[in-house]
Each structure stands twice: as structure tokens, then as C-alpha cells.
ModelCIF file with pLDDT and N, C-alpha, C, O atoms, coordinates in Angstrom:
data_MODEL
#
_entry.id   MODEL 
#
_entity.id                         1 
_entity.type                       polymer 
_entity.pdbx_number_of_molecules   1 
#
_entity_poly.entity_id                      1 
_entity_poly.type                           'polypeptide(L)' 
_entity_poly.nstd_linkage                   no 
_entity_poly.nstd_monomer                   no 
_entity_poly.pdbx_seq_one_letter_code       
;(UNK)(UNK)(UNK)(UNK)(UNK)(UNK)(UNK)(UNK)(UNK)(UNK)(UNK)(UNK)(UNK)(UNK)(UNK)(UNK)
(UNK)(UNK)(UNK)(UNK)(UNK)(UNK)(UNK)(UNK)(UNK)(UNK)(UNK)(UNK)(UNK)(UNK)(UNK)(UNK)
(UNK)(UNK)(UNK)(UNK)(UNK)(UNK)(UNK)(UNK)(UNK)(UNK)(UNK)(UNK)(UNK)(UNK)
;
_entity_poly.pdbx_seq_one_letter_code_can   XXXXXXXXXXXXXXXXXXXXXXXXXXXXXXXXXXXXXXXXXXXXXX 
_entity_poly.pdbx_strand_id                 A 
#
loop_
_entity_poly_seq.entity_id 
_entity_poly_seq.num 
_entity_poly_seq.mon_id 
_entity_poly_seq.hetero 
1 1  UNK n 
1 2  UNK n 
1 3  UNK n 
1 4  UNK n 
1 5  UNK n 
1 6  UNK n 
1 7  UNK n 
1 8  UNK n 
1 9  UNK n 
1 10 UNK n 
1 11 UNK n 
1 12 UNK n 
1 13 UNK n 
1 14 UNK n 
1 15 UNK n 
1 16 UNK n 
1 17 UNK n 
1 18 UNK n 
1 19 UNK n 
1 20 UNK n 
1 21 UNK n 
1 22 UNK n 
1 23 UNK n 
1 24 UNK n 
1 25 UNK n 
1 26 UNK n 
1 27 UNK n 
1 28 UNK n 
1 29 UNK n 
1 30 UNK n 
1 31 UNK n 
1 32 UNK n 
1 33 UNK n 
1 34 UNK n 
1 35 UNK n 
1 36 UNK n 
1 37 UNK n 
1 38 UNK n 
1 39 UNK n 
1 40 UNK n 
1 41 UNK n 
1 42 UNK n 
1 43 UNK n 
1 44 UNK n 
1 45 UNK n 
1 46 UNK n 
#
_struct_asym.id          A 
_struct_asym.entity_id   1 
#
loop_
_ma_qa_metric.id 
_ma_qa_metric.mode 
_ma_qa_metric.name 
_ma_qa_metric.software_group_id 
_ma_qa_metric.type 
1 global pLDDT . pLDDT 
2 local  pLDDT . pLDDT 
#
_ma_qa_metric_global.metric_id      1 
_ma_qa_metric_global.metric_value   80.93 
_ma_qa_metric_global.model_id       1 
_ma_qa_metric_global.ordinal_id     1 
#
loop_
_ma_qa_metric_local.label_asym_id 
_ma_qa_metric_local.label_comp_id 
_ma_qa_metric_local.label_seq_id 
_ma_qa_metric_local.metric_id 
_ma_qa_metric_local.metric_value 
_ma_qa_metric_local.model_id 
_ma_qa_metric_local.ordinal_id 
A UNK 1  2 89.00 1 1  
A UNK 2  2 85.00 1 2  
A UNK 3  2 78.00 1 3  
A UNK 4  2 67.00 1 4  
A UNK 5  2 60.00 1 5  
A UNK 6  2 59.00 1 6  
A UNK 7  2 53.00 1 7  
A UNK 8  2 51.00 1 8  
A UNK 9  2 47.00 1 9  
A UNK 10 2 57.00 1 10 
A UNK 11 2 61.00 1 11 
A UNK 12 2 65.00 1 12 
A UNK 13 2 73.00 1 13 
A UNK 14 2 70.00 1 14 
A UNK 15 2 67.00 1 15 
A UNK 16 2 78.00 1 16 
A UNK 17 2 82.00 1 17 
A UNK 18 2 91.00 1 18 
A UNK 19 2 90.00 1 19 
A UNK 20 2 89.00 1 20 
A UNK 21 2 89.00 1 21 
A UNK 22 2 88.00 1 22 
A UNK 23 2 87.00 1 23 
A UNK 24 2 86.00 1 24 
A UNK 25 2 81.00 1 25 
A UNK 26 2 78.00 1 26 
A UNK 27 2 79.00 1 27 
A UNK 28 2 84.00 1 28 
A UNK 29 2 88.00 1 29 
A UNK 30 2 89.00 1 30 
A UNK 31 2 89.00 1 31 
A UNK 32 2 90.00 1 32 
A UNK 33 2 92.00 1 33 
A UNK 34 2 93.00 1 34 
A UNK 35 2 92.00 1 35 
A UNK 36 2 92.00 1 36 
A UNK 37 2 93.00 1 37 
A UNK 38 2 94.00 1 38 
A UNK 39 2 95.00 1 39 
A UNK 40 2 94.00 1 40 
A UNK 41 2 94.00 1 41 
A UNK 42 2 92.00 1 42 
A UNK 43 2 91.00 1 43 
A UNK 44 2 88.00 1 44 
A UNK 45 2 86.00 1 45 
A UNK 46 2 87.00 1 46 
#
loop_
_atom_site.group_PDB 
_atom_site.id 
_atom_site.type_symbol 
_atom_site.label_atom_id 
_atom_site.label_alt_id 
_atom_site.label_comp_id 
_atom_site.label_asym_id 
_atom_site.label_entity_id 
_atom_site.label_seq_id 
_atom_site.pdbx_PDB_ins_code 
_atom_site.Cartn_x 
_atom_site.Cartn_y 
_atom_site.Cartn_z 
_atom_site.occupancy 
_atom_site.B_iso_or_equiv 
_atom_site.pdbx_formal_charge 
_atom_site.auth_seq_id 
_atom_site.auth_comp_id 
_atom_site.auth_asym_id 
_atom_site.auth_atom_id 
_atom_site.pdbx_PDB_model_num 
ATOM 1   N N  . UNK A 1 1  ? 28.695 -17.727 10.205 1.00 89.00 ? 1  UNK A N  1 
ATOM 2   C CA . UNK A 1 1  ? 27.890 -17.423 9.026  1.00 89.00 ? 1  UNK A CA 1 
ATOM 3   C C  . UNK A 1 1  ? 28.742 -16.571 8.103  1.00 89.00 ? 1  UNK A C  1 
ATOM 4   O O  . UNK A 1 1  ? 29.680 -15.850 8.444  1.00 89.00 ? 1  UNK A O  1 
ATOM 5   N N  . UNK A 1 2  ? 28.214 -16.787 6.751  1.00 85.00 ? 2  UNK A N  1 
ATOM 6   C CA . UNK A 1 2  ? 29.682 -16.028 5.908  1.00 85.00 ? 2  UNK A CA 1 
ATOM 7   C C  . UNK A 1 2  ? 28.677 -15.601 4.740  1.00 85.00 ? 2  UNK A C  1 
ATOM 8   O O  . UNK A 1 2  ? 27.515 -16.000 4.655  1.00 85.00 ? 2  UNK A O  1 
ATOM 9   N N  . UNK A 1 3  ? 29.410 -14.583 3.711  1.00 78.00 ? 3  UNK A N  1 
ATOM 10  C CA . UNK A 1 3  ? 28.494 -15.335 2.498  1.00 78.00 ? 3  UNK A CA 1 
ATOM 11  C C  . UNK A 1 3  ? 29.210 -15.525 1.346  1.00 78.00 ? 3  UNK A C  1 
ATOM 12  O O  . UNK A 1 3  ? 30.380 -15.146 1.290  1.00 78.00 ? 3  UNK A O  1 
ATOM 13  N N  . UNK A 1 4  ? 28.795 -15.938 0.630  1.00 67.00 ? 4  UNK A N  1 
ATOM 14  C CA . UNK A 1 4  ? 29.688 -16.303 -0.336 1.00 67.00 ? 4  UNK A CA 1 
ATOM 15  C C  . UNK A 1 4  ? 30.428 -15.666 -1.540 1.00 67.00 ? 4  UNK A C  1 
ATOM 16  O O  . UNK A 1 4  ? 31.421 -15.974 -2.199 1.00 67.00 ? 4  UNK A O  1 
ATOM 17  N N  . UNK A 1 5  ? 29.311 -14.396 -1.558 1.00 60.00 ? 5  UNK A N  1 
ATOM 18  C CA . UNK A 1 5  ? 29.643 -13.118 -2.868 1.00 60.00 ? 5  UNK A CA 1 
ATOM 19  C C  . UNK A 1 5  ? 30.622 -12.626 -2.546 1.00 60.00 ? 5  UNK A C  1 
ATOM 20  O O  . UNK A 1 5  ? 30.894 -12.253 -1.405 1.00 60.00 ? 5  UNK A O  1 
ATOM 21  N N  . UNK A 1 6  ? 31.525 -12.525 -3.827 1.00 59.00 ? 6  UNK A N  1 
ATOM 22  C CA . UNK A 1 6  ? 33.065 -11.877 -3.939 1.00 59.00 ? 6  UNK A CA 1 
ATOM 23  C C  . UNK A 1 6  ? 32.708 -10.553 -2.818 1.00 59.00 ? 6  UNK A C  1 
ATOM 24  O O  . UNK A 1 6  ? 33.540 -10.314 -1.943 1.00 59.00 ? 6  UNK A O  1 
ATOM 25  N N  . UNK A 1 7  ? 31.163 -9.547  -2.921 1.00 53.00 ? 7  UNK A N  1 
ATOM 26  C CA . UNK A 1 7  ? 31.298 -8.363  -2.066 1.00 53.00 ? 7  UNK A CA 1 
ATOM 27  C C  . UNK A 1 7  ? 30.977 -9.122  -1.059 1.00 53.00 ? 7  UNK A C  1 
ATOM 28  O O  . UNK A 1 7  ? 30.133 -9.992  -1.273 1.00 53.00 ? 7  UNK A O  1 
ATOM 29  N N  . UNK A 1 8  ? 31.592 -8.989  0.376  1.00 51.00 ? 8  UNK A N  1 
ATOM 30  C CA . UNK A 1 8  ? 30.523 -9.547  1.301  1.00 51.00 ? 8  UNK A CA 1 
ATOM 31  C C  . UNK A 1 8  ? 29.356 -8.551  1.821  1.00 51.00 ? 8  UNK A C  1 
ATOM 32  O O  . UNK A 1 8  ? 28.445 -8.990  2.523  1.00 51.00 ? 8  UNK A O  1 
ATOM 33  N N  . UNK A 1 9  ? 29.432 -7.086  1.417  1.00 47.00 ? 9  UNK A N  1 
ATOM 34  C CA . UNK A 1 9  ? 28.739 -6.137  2.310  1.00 47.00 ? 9  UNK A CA 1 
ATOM 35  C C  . UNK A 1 9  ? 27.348 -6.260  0.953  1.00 47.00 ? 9  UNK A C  1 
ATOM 36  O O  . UNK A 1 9  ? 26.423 -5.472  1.148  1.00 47.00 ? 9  UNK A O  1 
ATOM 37  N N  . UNK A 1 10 ? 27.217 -7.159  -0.292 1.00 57.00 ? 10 UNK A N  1 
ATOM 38  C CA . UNK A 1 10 ? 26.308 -6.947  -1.239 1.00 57.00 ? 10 UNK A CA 1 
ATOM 39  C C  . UNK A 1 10 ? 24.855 -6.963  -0.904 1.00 57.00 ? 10 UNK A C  1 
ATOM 40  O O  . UNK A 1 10 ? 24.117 -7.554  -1.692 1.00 57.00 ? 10 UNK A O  1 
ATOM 41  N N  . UNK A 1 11 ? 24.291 -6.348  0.246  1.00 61.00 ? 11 UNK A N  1 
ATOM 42  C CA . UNK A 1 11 ? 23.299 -6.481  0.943  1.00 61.00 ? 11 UNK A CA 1 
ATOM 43  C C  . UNK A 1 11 ? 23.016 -7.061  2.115  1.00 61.00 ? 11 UNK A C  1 
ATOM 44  O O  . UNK A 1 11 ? 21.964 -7.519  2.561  1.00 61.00 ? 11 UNK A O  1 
ATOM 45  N N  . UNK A 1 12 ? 23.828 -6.999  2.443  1.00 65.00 ? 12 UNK A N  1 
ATOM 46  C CA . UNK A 1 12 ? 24.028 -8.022  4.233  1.00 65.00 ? 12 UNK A CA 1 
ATOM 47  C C  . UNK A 1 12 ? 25.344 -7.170  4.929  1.00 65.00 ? 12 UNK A C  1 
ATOM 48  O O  . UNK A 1 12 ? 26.118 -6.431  4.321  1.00 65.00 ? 12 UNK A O  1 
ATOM 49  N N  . UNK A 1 13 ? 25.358 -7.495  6.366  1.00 73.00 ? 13 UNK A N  1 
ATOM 50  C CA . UNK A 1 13 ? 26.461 -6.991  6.772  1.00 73.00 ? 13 UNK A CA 1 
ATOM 51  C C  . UNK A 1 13 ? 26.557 -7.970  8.102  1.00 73.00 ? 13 UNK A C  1 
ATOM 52  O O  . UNK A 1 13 ? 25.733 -8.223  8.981  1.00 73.00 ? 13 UNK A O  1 
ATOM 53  N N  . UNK A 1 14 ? 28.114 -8.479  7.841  1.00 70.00 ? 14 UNK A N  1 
ATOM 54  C CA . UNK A 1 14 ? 28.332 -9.816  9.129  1.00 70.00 ? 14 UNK A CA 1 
ATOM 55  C C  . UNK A 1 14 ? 28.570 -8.894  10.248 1.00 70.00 ? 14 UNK A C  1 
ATOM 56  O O  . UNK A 1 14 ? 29.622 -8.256  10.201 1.00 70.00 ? 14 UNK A O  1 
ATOM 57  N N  . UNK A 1 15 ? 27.743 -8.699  11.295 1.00 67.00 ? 15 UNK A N  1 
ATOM 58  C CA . UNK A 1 15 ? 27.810 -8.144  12.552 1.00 67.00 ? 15 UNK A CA 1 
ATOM 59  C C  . UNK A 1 15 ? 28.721 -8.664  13.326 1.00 67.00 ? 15 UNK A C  1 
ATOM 60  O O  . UNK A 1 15 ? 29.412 -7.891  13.989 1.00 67.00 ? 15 UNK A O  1 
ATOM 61  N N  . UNK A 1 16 ? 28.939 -10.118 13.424 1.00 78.00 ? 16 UNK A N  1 
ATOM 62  C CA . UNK A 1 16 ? 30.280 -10.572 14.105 1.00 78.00 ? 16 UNK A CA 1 
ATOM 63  C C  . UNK A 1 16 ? 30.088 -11.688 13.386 1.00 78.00 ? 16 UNK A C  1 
ATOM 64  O O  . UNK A 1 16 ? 29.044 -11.881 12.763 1.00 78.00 ? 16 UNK A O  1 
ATOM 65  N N  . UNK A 1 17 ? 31.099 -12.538 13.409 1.00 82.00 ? 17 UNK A N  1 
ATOM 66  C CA . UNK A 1 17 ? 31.217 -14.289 12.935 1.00 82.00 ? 17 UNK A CA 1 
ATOM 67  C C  . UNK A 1 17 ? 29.801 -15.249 13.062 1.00 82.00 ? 17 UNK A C  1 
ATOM 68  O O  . UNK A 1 17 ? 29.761 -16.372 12.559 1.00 82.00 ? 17 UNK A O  1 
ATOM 69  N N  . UNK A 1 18 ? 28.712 -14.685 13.761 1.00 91.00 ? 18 UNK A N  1 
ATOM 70  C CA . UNK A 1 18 ? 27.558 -15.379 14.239 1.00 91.00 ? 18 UNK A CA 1 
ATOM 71  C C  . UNK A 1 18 ? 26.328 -14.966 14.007 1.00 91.00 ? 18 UNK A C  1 
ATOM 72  O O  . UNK A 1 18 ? 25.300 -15.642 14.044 1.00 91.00 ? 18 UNK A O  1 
ATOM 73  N N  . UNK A 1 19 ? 26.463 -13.736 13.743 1.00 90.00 ? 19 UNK A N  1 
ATOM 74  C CA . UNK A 1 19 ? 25.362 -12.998 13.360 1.00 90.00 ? 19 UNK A CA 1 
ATOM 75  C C  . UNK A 1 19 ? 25.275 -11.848 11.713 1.00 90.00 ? 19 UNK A C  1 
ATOM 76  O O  . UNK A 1 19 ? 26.237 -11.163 11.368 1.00 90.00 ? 19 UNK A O  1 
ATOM 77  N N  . UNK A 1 20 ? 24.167 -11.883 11.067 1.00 89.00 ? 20 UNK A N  1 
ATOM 78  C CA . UNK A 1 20 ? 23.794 -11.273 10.205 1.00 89.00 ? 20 UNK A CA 1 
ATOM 79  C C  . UNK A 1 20 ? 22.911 -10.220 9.929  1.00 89.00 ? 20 UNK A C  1 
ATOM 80  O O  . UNK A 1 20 ? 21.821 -10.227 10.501 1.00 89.00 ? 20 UNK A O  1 
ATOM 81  N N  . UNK A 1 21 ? 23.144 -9.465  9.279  1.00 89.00 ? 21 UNK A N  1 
ATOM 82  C CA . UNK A 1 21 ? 21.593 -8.611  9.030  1.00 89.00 ? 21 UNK A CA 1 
ATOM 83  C C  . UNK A 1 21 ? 21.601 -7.442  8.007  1.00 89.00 ? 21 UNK A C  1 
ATOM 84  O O  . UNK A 1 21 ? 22.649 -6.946  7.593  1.00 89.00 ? 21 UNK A O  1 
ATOM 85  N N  . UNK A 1 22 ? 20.429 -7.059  7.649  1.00 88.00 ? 22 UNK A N  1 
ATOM 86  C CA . UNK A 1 22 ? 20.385 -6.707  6.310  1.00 88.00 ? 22 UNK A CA 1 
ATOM 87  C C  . UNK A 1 22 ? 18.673 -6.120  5.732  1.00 88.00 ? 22 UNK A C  1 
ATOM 88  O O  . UNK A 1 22 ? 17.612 -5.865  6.301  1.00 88.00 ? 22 UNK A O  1 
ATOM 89  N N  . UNK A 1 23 ? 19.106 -6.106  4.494  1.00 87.00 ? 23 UNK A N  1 
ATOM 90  C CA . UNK A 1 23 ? 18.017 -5.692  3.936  1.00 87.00 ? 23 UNK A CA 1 
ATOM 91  C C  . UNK A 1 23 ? 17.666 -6.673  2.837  1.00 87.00 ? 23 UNK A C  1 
ATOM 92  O O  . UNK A 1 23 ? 18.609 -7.081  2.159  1.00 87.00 ? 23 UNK A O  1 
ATOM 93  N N  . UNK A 1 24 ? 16.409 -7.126  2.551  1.00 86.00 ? 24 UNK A N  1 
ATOM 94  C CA . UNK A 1 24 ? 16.473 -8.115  1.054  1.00 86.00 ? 24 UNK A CA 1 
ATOM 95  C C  . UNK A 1 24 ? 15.175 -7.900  0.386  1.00 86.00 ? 24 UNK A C  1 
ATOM 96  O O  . UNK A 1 24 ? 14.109 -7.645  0.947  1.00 86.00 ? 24 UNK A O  1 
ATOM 97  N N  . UNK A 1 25 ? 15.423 -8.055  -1.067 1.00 81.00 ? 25 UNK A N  1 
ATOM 98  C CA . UNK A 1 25 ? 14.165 -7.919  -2.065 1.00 81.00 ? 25 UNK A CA 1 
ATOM 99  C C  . UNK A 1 25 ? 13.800 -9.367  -2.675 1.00 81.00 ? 25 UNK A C  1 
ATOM 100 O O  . UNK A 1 25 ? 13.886 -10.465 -2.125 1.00 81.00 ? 25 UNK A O  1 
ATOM 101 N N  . UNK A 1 26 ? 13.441 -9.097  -3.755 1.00 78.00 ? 26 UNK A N  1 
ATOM 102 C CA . UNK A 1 26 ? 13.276 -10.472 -4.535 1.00 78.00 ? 26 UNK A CA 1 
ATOM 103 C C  . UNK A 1 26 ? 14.360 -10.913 -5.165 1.00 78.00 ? 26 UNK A C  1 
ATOM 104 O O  . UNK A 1 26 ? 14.241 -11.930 -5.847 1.00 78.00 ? 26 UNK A O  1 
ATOM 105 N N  . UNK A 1 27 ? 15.389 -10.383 -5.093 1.00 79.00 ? 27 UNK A N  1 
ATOM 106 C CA . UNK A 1 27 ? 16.839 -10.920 -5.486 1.00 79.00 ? 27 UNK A CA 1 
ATOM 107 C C  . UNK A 1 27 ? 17.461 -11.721 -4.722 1.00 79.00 ? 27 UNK A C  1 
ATOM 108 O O  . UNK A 1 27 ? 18.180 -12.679 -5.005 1.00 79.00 ? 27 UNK A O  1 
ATOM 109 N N  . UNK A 1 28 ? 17.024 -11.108 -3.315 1.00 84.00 ? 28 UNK A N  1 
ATOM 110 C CA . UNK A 1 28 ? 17.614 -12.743 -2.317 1.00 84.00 ? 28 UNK A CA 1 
ATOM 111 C C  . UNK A 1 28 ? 19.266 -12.669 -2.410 1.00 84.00 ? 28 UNK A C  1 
ATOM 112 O O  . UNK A 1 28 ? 20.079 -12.119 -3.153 1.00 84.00 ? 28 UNK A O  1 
ATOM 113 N N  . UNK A 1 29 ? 19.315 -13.581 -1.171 1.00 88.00 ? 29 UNK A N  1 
ATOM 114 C CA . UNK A 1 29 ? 21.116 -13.422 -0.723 1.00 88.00 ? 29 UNK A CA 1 
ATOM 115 C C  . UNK A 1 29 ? 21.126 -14.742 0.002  1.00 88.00 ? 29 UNK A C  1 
ATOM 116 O O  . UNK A 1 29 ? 20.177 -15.244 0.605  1.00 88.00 ? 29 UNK A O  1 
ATOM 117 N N  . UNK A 1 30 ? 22.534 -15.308 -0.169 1.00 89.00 ? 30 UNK A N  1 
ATOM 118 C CA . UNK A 1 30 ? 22.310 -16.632 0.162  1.00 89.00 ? 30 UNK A CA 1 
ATOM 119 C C  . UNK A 1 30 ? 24.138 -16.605 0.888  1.00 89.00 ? 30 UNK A C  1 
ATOM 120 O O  . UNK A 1 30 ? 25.150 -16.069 0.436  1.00 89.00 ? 30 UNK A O  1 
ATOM 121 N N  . UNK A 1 31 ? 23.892 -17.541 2.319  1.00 89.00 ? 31 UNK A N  1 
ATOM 122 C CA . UNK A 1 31 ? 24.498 -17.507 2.781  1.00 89.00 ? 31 UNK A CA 1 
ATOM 123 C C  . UNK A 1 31 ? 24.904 -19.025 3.279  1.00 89.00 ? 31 UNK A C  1 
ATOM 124 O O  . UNK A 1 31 ? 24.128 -19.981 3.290  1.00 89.00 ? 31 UNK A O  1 
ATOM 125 N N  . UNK A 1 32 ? 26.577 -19.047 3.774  1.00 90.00 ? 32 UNK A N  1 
ATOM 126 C CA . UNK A 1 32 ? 26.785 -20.334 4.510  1.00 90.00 ? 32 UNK A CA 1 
ATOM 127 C C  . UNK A 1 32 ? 26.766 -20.592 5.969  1.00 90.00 ? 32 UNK A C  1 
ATOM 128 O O  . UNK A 1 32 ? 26.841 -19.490 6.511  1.00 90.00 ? 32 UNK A O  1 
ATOM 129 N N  . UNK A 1 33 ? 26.724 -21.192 6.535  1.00 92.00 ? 33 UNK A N  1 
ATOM 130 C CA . UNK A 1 33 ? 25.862 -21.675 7.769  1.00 92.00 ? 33 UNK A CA 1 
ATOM 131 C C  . UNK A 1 33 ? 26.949 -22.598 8.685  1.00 92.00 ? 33 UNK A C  1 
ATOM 132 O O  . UNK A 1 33 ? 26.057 -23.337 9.100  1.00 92.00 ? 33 UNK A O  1 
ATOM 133 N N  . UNK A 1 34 ? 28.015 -23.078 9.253  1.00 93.00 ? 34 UNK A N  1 
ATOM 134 C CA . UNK A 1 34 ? 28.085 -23.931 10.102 1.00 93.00 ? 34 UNK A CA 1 
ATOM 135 C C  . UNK A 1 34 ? 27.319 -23.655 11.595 1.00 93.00 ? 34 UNK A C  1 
ATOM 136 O O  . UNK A 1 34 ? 27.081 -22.563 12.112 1.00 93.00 ? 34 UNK A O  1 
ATOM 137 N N  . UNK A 1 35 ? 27.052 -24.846 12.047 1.00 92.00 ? 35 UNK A N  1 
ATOM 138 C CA . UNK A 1 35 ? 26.447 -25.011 13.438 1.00 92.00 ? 35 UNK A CA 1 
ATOM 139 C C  . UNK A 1 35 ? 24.642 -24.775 13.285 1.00 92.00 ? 35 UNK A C  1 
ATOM 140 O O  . UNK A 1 35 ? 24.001 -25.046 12.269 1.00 92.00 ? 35 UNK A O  1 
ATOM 141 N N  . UNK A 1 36 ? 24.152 -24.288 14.385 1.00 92.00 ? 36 UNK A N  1 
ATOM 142 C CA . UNK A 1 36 ? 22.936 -24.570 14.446 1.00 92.00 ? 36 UNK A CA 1 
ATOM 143 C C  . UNK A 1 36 ? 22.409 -22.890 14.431 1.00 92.00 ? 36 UNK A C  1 
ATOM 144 O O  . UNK A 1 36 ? 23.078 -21.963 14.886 1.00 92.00 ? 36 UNK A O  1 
ATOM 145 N N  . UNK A 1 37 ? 20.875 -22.746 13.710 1.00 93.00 ? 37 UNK A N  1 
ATOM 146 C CA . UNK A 1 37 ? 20.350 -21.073 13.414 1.00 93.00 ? 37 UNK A CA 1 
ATOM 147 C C  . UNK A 1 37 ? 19.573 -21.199 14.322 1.00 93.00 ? 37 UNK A C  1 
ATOM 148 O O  . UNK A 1 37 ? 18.506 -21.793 14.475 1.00 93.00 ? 37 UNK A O  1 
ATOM 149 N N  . UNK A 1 38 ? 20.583 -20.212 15.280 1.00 94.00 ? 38 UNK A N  1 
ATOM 150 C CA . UNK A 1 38 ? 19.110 -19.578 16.512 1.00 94.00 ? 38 UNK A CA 1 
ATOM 151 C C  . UNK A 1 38 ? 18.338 -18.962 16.897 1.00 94.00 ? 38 UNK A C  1 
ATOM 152 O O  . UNK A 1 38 ? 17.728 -18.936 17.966 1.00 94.00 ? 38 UNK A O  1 
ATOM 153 N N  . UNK A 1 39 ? 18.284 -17.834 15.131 1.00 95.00 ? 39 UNK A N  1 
ATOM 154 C CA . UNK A 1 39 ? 17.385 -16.772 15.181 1.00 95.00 ? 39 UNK A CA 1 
ATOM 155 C C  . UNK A 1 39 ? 17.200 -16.188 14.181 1.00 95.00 ? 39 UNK A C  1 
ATOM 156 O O  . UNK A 1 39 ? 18.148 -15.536 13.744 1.00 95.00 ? 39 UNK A O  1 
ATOM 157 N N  . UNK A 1 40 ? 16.122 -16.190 13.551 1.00 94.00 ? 40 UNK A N  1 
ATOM 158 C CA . UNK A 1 40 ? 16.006 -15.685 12.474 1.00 94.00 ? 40 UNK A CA 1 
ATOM 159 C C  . UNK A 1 40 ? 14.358 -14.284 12.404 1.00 94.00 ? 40 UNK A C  1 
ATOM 160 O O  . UNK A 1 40 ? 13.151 -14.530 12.395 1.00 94.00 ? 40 UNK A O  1 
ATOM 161 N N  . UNK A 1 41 ? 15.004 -13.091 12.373 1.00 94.00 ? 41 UNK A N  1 
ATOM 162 C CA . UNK A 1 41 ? 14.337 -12.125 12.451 1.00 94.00 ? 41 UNK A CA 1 
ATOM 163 C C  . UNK A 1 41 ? 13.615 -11.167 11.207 1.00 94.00 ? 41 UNK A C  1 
ATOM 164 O O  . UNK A 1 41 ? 14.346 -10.225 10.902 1.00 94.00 ? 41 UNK A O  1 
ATOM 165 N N  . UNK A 1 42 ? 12.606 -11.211 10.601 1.00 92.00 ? 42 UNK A N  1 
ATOM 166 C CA . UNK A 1 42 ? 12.290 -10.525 9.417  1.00 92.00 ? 42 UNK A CA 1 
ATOM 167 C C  . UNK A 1 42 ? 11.508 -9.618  10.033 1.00 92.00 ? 42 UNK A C  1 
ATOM 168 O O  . UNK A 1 42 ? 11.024 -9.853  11.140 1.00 92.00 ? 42 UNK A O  1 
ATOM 169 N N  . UNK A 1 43 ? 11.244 -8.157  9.191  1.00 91.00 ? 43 UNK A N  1 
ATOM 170 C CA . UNK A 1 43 ? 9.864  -7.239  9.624  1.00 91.00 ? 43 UNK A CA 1 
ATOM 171 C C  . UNK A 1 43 ? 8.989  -7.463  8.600  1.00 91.00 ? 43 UNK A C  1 
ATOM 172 O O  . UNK A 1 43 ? 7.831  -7.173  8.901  1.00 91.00 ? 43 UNK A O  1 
ATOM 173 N N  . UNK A 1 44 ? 9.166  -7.931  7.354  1.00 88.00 ? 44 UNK A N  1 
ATOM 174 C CA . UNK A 1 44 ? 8.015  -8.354  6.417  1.00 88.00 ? 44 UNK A CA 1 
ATOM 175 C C  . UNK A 1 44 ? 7.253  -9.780  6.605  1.00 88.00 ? 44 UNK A C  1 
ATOM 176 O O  . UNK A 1 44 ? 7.826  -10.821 6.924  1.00 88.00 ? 44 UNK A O  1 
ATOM 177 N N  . UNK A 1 45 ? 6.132  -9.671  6.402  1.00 86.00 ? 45 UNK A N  1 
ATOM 178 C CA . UNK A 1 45 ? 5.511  -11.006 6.258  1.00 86.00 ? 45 UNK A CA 1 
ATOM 179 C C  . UNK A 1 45 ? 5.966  -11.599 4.370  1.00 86.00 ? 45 UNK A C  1 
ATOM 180 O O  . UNK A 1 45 ? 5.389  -12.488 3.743  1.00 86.00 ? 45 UNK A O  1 
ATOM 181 N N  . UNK A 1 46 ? 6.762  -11.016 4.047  1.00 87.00 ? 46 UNK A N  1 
ATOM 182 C CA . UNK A 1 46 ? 7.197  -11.379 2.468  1.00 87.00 ? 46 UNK A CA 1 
ATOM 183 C C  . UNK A 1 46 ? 8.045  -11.784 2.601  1.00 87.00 ? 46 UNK A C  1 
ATOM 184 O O  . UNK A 1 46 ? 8.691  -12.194 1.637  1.00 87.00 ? 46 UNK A O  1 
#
């Protein structure tokens, strides 16, 4: 998983090559993906 913004730390932080995590608003962060997502964890219902 990678992302694509010149910053990579612009609200996300790559924990290792496989994993992600972060904080997000209504601005949203968009990321690239090879292989298959085996987990996807939010604390908001938003």
C-alpha cells in the first residue's frame, strides 16, 4: 500500500509496506493498493 501525495506522512502513516493508518476528515486520502485488503478498521460510523 503506498500513497500517492508528494508528502507521504499528509495524513496517513505507512506502518510497514502492508499496512496503514491514520486520521481522516472530509478531505479524504486516497491510496494505491496491490494484492488483496484484509482489513479495514474505522472508529467513526462517518
Amino acid at each position: 500500500i503506498e500513497t500517492p501525495f508528494e508528502n507521504p506522512t499528509q495524513g496517513a502513516i505507512i506502518a510497514s509496506g502492508s499496512t496503514v493508518e491514520g486520521s481522516v476528515d472530509d478531505d479524504g486520502l486516497e491510496f494505491r493498493v496491490s494484492g488483496t485488503i484484509t482489513s479495514i478498521s474505522v472508529t467513526s460510523s462517518d
